[in-house]
Protein backbone atom coordinates (compact mmCIF):
# COMPACT_ATOMS: atom_id res chain seq x y z
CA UNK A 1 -13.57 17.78 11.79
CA UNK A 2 -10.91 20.15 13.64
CA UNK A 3 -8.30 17.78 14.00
CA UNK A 4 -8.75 16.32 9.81
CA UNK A 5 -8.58 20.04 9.02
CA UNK A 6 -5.50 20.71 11.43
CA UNK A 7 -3.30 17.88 9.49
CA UNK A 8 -4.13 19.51 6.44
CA UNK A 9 -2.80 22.69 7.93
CA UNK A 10 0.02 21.46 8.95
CA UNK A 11 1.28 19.59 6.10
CA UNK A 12 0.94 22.50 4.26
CA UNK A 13 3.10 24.27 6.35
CA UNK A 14 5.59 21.61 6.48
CA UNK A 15 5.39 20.61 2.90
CA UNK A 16 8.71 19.15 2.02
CA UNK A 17 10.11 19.53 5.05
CA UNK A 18 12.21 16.52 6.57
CA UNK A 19 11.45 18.16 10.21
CA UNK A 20 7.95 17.00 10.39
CA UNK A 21 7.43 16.16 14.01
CA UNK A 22 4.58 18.32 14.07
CA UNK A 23 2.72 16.69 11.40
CA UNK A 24 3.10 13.22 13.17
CA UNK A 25 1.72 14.29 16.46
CA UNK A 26 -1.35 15.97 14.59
CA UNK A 27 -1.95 12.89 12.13
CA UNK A 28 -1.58 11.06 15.62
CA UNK A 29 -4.51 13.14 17.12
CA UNK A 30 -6.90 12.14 14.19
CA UNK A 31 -6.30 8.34 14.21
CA UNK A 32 -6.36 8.55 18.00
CA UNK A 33 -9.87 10.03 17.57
CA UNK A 34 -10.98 8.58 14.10
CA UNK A 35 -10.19 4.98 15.64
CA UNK A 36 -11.22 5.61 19.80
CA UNK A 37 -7.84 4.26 20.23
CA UNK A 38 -4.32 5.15 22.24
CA UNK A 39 -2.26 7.72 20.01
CA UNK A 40 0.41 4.94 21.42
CA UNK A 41 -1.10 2.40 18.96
CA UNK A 42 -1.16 4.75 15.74
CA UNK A 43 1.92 6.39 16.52
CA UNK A 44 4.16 4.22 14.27
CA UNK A 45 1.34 4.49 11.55
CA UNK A 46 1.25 8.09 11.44
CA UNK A 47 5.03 8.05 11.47
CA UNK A 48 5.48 6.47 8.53
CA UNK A 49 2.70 8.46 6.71
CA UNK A 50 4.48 11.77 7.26
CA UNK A 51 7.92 10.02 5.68
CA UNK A 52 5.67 8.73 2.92
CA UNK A 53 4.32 12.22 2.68
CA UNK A 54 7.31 13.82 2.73
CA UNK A 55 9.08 11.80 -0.25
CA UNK A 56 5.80 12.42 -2.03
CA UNK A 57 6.11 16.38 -1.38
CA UNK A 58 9.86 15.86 -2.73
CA UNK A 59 8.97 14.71 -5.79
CA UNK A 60 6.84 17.39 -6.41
CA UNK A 61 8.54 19.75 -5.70
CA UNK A 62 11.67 18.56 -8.47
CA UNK A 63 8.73 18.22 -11.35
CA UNK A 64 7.55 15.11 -10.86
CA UNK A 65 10.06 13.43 -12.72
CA UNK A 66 8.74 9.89 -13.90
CA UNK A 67 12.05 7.84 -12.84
CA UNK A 68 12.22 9.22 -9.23
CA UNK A 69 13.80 7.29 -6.43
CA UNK A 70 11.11 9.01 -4.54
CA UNK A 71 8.14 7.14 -5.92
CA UNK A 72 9.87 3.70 -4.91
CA UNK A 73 10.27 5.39 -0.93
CA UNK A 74 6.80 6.36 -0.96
CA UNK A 75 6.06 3.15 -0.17
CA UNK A 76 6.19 4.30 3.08
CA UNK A 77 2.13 5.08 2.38
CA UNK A 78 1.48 1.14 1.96
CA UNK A 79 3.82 0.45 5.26
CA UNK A 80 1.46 3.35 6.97
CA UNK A 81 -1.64 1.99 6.34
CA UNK A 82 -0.48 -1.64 6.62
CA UNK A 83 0.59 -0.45 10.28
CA UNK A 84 -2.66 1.33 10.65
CA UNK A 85 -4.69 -2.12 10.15
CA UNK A 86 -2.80 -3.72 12.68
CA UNK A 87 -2.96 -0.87 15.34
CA UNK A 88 -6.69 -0.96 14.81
CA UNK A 89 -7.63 -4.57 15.11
C-alpha cells in the first residue's frame, strides 16, 4: 500500500515535469513488489509509463485541447503496459 501511495505522491509532485527520474524509480518499486520480480525487468515498463504520463499531464495542463499531438505520444501507456506483460511472463 506504501509504495502505490508513494507513486501517487510523486507524480503529483512532478506533474508535468519532463525531469521525472524520481517517478520511474518509485513506479519501479511497485511493479518490483506488485509482480515479486527484479525492478531490472520492469524498469523499461515503468519508463515508458512516466513519458506516457508526462505527455498526458501536458495536455492537461494546455486545456485539453481535442487535436493534441500529445494524445497520439501517449501511446507511450499502451508501449508501458505492453512492456509490462512481457517483463512479467
Amino acid at each position: 500500500m506504501k509504495l502505490e501511495v508513494n507513486w501517487w505522491i510523486v507524480h503529483r509532485k512532478l506533474f508535468g515535469n519532463a525531469e521525472n527520474q524520481e517517478l520511474v524509480d518509485a513506479l519501479t518499486d511497485l511493479y518490483a513488489e506488485a509482480y515479486g520480480v527484479e525492478p531490472a525487468r520492469v524498469r523499461e515498463s515503468t519508463r515508458l509509463r512516466a513519458m506516457g504520463m508526462l505527455y498526458s499531464d501536458l495536455w492537461v495542463n494546455e486545456g485539453k485541447p481535442a487535436d493534441s499531438p500529445l494524445l497520439a505520444q501517449e501511446e507511450a501507456l499502451y508501449q508501458s503496459y505492453r512492456s509490462l506483460k512481457e517483463a512479467i511472463t
